[in-house]
C-alpha atoms as a PDB file:
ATOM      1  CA  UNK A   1     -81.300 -62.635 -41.693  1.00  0.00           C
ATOM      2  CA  UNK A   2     -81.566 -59.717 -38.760  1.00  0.00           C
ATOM      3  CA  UNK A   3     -78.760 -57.715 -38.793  1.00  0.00           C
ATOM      4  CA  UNK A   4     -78.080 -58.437 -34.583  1.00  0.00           C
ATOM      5  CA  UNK A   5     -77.978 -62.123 -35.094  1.00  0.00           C
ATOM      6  CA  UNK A   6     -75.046 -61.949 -37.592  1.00  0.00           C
ATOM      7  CA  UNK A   7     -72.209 -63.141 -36.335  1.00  0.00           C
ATOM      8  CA  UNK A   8     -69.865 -61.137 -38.661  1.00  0.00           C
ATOM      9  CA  UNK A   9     -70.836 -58.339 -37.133  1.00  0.00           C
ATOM     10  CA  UNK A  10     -69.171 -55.040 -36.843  1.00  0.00           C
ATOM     11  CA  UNK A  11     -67.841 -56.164 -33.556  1.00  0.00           C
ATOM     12  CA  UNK A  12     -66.029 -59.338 -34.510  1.00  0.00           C
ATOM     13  CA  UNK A  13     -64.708 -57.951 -38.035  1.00  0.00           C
ATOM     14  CA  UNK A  14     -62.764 -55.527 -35.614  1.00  0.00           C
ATOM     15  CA  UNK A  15     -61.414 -58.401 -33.131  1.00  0.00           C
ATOM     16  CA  UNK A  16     -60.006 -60.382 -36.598  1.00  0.00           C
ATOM     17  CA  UNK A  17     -58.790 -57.467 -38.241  1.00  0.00           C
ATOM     18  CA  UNK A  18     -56.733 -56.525 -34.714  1.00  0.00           C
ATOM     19  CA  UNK A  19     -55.842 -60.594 -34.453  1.00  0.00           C
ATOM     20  CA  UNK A  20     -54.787 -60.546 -37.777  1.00  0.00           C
ATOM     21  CA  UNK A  21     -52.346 -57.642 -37.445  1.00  0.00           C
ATOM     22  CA  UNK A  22     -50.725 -58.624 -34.033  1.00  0.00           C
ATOM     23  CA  UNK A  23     -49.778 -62.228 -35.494  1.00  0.00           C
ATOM     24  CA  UNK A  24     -48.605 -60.282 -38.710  1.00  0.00           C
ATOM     25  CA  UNK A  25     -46.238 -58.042 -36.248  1.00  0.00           C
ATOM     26  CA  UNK A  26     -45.371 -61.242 -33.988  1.00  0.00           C
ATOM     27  CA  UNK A  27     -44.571 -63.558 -37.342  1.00  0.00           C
ATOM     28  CA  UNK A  28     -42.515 -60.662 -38.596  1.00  0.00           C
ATOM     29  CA  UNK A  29     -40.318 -60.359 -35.482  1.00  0.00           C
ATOM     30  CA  UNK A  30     -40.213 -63.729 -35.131  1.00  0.00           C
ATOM     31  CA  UNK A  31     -39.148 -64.531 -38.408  1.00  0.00           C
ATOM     32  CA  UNK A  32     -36.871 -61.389 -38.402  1.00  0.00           C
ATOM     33  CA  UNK A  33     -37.580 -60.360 -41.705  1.00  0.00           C
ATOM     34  CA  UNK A  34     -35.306 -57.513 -43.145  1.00  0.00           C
ATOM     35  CA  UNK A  35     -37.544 -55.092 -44.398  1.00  0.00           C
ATOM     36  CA  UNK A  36     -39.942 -55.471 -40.792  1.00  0.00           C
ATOM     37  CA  UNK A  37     -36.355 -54.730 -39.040  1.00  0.00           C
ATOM     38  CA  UNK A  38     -35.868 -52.004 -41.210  1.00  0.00           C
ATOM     39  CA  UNK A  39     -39.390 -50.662 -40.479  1.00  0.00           C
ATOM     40  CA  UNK A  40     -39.081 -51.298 -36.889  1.00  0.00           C
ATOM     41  CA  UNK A  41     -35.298 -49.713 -36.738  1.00  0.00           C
ATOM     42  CA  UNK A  42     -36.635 -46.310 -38.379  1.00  0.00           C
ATOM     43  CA  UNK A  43     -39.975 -46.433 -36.146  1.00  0.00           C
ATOM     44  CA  UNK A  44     -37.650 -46.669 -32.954  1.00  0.00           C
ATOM     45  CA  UNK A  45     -35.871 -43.970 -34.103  1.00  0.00           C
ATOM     46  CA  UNK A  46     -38.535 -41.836 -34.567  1.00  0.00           C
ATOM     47  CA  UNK A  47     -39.749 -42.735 -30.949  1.00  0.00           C
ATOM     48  CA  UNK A  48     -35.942 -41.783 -29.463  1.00  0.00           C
ATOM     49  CA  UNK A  49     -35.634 -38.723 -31.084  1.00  0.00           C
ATOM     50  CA  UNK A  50     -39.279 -37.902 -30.158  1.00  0.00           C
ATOM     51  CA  UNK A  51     -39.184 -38.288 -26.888  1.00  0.00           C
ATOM     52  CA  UNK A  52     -35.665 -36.435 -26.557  1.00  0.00           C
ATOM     53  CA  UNK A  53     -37.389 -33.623 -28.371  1.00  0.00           C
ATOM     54  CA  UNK A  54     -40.360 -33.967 -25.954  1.00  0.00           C
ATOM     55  CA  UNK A  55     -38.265 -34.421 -22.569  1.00  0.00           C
ATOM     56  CA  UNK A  56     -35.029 -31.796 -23.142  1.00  0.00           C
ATOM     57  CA  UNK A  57     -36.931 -28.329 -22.766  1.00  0.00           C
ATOM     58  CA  UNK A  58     -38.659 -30.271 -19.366  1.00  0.00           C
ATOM     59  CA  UNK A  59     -35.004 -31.748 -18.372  1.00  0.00           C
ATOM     60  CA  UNK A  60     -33.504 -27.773 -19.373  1.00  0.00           C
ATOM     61  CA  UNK A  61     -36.275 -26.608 -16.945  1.00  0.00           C
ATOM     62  CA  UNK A  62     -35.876 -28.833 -14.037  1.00  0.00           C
ATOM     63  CA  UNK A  63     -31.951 -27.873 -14.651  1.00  0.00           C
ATOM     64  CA  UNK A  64     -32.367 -24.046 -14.825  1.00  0.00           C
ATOM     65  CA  UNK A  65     -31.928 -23.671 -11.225  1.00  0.00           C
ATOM     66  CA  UNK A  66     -28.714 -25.619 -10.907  1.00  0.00           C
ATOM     67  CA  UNK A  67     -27.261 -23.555 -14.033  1.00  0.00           C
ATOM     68  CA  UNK A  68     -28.609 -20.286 -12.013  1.00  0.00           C
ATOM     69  CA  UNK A  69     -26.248 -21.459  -9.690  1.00  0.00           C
ATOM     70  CA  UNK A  70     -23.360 -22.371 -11.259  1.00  0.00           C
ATOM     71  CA  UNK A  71     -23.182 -18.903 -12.942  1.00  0.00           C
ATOM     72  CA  UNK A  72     -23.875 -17.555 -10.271  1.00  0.00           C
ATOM     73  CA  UNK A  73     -20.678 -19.935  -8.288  1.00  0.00           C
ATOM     74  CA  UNK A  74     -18.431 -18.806 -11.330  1.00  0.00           C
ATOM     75  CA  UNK A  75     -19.225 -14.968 -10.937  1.00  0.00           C
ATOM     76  CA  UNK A  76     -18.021 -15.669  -7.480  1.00  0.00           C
ATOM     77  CA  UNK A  77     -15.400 -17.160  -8.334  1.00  0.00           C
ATOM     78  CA  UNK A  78     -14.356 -15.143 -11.013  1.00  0.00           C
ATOM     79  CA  UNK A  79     -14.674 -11.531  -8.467  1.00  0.00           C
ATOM     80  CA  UNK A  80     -12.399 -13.631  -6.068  1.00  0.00           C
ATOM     81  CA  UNK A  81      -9.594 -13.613  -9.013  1.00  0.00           C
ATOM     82  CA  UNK A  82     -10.366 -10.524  -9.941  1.00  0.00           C
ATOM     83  CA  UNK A  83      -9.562  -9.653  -6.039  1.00  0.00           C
ATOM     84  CA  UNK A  84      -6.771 -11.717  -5.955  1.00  0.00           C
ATOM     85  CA  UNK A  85      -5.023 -10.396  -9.308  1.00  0.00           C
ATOM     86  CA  UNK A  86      -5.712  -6.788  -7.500  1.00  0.00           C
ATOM     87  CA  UNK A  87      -4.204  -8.313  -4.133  1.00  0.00           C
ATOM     88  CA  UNK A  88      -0.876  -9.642  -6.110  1.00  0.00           C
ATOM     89  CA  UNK A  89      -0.369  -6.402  -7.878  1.00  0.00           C
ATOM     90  CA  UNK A  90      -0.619  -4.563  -4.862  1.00  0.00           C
ATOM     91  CA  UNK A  91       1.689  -6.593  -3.132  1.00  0.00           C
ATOM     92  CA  UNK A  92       4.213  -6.390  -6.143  1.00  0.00           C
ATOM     93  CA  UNK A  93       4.143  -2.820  -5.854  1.00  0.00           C
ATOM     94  CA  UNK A  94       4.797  -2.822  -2.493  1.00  0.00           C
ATOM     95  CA  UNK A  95       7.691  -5.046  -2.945  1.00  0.00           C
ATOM     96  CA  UNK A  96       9.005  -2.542  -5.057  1.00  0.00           C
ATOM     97  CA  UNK A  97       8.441  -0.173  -2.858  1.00  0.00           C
ATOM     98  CA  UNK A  98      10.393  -1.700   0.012  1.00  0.00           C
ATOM     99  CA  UNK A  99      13.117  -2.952  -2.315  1.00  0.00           C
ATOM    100  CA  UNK A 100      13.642   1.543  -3.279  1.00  0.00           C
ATOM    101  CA  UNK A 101      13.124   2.179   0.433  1.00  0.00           C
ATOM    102  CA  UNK A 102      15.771  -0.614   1.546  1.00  0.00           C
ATOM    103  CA  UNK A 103      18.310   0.669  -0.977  1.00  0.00           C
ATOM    104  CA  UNK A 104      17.764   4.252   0.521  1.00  0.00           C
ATOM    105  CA  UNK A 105      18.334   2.537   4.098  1.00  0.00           C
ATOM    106  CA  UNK A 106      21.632   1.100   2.858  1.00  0.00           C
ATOM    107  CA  UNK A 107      23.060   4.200   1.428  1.00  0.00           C
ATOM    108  CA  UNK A 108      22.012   5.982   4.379  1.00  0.00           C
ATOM    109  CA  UNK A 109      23.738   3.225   6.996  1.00  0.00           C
ATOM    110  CA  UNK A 110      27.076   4.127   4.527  1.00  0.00           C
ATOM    111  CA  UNK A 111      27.071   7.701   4.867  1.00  0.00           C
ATOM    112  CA  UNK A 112      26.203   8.324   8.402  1.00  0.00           C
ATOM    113  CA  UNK A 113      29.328   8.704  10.286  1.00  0.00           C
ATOM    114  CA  UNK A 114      30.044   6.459  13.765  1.00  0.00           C
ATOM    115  CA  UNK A 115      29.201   8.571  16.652  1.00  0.00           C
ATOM    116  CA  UNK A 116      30.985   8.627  20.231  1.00  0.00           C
ATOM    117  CA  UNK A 117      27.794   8.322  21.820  1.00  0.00           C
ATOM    118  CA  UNK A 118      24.599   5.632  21.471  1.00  0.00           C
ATOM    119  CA  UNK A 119      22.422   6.214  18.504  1.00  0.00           C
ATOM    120  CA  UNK A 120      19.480   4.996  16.983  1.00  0.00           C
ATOM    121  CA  UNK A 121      18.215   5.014  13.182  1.00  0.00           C
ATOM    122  CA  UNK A 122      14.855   5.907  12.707  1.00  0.00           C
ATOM    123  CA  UNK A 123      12.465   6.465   9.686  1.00  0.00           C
ATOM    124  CA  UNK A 124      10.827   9.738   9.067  1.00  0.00           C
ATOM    125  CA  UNK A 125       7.128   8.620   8.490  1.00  0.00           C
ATOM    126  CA  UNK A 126       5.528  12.188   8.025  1.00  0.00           C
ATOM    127  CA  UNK A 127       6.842  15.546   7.803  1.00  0.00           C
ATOM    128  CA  UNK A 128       4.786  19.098   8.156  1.00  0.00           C
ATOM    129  CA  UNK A 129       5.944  22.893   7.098  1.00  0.00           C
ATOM    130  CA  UNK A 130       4.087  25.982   7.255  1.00  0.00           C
ATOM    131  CA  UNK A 131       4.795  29.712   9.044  1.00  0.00           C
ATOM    132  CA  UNK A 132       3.697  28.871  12.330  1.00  0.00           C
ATOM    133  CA  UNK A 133       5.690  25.113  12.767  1.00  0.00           C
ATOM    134  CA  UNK A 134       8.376  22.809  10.645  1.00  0.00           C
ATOM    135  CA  UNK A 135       7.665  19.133  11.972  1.00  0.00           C
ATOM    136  CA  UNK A 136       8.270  15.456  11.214  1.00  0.00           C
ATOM    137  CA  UNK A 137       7.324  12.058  12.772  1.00  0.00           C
ATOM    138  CA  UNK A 138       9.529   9.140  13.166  1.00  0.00           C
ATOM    139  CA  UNK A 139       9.005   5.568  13.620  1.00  0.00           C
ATOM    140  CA  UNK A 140      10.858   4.989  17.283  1.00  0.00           C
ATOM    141  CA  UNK A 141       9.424   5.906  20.681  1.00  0.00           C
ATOM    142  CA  UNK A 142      10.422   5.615  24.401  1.00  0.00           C
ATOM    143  CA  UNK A 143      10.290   1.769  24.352  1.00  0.00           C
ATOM    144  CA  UNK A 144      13.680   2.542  22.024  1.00  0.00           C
ATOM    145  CA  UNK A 145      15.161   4.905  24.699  1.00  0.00           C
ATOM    146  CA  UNK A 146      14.010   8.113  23.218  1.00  0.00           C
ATOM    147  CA  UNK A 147      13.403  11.386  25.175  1.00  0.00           C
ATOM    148  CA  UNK A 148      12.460  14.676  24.698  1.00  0.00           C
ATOM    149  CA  UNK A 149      14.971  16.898  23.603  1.00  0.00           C
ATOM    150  CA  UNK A 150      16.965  13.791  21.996  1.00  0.00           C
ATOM    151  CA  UNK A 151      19.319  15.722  18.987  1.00  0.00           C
ATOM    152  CA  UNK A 152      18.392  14.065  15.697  1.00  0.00           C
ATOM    153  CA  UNK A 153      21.247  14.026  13.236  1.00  0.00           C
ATOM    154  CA  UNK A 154      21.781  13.311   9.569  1.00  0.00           C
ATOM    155  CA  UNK A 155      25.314  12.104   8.746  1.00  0.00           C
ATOM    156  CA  UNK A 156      26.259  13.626  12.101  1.00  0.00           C
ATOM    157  CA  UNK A 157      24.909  17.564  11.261  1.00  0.00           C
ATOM    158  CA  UNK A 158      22.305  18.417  13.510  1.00  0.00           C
ATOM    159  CA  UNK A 159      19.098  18.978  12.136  1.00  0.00           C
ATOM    160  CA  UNK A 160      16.012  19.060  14.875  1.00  0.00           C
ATOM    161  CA  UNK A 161      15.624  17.766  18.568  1.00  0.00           C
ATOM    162  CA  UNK A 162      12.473  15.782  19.628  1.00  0.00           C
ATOM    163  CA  UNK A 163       9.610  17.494  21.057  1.00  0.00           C
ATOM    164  CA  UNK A 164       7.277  15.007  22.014  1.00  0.00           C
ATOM    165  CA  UNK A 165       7.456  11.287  22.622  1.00  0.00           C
ATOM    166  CA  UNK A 166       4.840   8.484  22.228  1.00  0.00           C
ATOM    167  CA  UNK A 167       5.300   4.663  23.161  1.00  0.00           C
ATOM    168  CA  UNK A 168       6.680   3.533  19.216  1.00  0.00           C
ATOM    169  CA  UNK A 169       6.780   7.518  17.660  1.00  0.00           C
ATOM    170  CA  UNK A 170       8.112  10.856  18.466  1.00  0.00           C
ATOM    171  CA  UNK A 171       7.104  14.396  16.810  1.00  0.00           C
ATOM    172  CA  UNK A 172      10.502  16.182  16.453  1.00  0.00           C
ATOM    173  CA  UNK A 173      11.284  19.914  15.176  1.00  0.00           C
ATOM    174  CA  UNK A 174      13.528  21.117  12.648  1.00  0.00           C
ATOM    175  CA  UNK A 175      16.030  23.859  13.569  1.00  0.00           C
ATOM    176  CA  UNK A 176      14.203  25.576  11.671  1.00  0.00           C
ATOM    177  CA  UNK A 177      10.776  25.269  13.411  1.00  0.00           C
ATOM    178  CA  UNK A 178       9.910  28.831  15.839  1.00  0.00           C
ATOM    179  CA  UNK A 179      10.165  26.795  19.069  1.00  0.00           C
ATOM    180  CA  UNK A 180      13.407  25.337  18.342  1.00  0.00           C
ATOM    181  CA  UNK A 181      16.131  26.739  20.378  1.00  0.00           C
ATOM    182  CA  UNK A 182      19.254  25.203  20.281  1.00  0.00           C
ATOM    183  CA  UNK A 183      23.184  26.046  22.432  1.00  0.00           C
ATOM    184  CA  UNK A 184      26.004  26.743  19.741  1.00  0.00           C
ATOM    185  CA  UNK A 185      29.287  28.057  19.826  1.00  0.00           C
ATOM    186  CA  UNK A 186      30.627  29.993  16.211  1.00  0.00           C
ATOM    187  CA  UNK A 187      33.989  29.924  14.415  1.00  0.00           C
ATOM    188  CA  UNK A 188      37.338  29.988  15.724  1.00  0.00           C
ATOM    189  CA  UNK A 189      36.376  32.699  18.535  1.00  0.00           C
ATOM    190  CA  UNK A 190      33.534  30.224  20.260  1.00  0.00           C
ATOM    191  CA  UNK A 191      30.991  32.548  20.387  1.00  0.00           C
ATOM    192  CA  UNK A 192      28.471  31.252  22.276  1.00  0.00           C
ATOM    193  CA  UNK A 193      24.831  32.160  21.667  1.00  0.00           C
ATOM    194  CA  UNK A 194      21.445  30.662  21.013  1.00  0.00           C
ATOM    195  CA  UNK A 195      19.999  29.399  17.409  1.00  0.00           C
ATOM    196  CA  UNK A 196      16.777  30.353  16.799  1.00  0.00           C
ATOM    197  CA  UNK A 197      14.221  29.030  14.181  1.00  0.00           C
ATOM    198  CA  UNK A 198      12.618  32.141  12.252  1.00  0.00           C
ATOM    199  CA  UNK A 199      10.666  31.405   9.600  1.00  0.00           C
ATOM    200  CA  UNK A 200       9.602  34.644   8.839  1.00  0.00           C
ATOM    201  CA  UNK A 201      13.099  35.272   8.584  1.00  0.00           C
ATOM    202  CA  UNK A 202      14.338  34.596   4.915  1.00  0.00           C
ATOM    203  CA  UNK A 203      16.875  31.821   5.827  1.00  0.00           C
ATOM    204  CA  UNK A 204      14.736  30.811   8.828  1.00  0.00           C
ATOM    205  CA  UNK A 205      17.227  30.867  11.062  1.00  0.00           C
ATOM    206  CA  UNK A 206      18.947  33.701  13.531  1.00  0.00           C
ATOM    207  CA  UNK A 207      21.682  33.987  16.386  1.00  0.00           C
ATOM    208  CA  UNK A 208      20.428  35.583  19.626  1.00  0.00           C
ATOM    209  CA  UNK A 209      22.072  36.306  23.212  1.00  0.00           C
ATOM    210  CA  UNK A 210      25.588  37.087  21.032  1.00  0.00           C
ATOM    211  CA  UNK A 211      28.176  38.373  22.722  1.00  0.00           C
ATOM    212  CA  UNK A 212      29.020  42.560  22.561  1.00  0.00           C
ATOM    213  CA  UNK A 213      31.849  43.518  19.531  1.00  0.00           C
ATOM    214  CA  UNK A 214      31.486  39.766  17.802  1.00  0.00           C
ATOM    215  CA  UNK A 215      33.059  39.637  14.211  1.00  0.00           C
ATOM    216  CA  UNK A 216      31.979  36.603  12.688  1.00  0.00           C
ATOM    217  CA  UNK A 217      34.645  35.016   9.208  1.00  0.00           C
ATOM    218  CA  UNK A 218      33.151  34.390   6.103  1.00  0.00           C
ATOM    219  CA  UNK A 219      32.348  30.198   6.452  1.00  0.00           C
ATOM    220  CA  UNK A 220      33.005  29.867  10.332  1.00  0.00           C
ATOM    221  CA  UNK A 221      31.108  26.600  11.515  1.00  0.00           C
ATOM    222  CA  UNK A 222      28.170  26.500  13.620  1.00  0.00           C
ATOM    223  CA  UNK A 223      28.653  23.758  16.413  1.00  0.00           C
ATOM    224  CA  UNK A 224      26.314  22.519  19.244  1.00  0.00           C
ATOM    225  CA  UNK A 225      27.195  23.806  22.877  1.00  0.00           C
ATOM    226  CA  UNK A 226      26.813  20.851  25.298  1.00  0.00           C
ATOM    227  CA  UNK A 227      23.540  20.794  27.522  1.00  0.00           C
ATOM    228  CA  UNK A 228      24.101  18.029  30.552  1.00  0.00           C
ATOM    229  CA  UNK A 229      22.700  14.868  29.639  1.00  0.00           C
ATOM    230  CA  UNK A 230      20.569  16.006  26.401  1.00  0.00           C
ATOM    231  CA  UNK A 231      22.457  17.736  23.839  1.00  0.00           C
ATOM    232  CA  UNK A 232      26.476  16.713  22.950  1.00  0.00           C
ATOM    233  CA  UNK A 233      28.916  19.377  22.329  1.00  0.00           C
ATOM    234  CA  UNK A 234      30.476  19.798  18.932  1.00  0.00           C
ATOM    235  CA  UNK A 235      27.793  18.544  16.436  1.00  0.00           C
ATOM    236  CA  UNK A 236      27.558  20.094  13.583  1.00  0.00           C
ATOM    237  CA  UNK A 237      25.202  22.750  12.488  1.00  0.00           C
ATOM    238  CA  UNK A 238      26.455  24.740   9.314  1.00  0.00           C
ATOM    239  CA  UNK A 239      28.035  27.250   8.676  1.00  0.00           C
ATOM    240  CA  UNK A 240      27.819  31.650   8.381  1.00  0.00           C
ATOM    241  CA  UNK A 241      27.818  33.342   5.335  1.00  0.00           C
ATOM    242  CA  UNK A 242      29.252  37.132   5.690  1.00  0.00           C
ATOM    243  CA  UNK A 243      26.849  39.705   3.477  1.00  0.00           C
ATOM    244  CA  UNK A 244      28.262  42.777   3.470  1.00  0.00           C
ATOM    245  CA  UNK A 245      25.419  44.760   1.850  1.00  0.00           C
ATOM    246  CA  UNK A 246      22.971  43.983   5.182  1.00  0.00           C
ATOM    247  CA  UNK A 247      25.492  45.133   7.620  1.00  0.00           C
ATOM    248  CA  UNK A 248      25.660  48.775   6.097  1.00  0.00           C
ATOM    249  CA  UNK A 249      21.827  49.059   6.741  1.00  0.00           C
ATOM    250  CA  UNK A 250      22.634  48.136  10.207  1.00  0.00           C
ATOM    251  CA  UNK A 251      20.791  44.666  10.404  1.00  0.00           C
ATOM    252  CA  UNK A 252      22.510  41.241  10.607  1.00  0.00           C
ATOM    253  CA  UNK A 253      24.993  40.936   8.247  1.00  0.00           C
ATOM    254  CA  UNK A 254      24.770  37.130   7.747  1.00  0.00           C
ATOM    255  CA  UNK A 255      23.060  33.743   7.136  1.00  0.00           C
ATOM    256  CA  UNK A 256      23.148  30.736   8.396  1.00  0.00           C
ATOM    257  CA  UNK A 257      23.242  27.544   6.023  1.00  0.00           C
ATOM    258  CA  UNK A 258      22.251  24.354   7.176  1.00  0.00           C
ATOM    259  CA  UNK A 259      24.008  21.102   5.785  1.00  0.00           C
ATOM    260  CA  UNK A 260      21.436  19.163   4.620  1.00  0.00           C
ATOM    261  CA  UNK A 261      17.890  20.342   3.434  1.00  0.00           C
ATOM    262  CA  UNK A 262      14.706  19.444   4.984  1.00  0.00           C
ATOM    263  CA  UNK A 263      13.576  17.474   1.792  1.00  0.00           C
ATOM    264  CA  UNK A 264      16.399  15.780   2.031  1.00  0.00           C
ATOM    265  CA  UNK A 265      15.507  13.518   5.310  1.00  0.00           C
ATOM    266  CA  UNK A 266      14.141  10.206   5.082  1.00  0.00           C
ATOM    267  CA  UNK A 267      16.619   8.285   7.741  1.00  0.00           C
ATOM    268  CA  UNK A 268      17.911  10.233  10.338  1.00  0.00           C
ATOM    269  CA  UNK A 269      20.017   8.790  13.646  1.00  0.00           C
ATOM    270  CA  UNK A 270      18.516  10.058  17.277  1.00  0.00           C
ATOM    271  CA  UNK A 271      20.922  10.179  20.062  1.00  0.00           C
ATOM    272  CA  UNK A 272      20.113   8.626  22.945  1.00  0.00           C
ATOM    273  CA  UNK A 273      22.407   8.454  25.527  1.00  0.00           C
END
């Protein structure tokens, strides 16, 4: 017989064999046999976990850029905090800040005397000493009813006038300062004379335009002469302390000290009216 007109051929052996096995797989599921279920179980596992295996670096891939961005969201989010936790500390400093400065505003309000005339409490913001000038800035203006040449007082002792005045600050001088020139009258006699800010003087301070044959006391006071409608008689200044030793060398034989130190101003009261 010639091999081509067999008809178990090659051919149809494969068709039968590939019958064969799909009706063995259909009369297996069909019939539900355990160990097919088995076999079918484990070979459905196999295909799960191979295509997870097969799909998660391609799924981590398409994902990358949305991770990118979610760092990249939570390093935002995480300098905001940080900027935030800065913010709050700041703030909580300043608190305490304003709570010290308060308390100095308080005890200041109890110590400063009442005065006959209108006053106004101010806040010295900046202060500046050196040979040539002896400044500070406070925090009121002419909108408050400031002028020039307003007396600034501490607990009512003079201690500058203002020399310049902006809309919400002024620039004042201590007594101390070389332009400051101030009207006083001295101890029990009223001598009358002008104050005078020296610093290259050692206490920074000297009487000029004093009257012929003066004798000045041990502790006599020091007391603002009145100028019309600027400076009030009778404020205090300080006081003279005698030194013997100076007048036998023929130079002034005393000093003047001032109540309160410069360092010591942080609230002062202007007088405005």
């Amino acid at each position: 017989m010639h091999p081509d007109n067999n008809w178990f051929d090659k051919s149809n052996l494969r068709n039968v064999i590939i019958f064969l096995i799909s009706f063995s797989f259909i009369y297996l599921d069909s019939s539900n046999q355990k160990l097919f279920s088995k076999t079918k179980s484990l070979i459905n596992d196999v295909v799960a976990y191979a295509s997870y295996a097969i799909t998660f670096p391609i799924k981590k891939i398409i994902e990358t850029p949305a991770a990118v961005k979610t760092i990249s969201n939570l390093k935002d989010e995480h300098e905001k905090i940080a900027i935030l936790e800065n913010k709050i500390q700041e703030l909580s400093l300043q608190n305490e800040f304003l709570k010290k400065d308060f308390k100095k505003f308080e005890n200041f309000l109890k110590e400063e005397k009442p005065f006959e005339f209108e006053a106004i409490q101010a806040k010295v913001i900046s202060s500046s000493s050196n040979i040539f000038a002896n400044s500070f800035i406070v925090n009121k203006g002419s909108v408050d009813g400031v002028k020039e040449g307003s007396p600034i007082v501490k607990n009512n002792n003079l201690i500058g006038q203002v020399s310049e005045v902006n809309n919400s600050s002024s620039r004042a001088i201590f007594l101390t300062d070389i332009n400051s020139r101030v009207p006083v009258v001295i101890g029990e006699q009223m001598y009358q004379a002008i104050l005078v800010g020296n610093p290259a003087k050692k206490n920074q301070l000297k009487l000029e335009f004093l009257p012929k044959n003066y004798q000045f006391q041990n502790g006599d006071m020091i007391y603002t002469s009145e100028i019309d409608g600027i400076l009030k008689r009778g404020i205090v200044i300080g006081s003279l302390l005698i030194d013997s030793q100076e007048d036998k060398k023929g130079q002034d034989n005393y000093s003047i000290e001032l109540n309160y130190g410069e360092k010591q101003i942080d609230y002062v009261s202007i007088l405005i009216n």
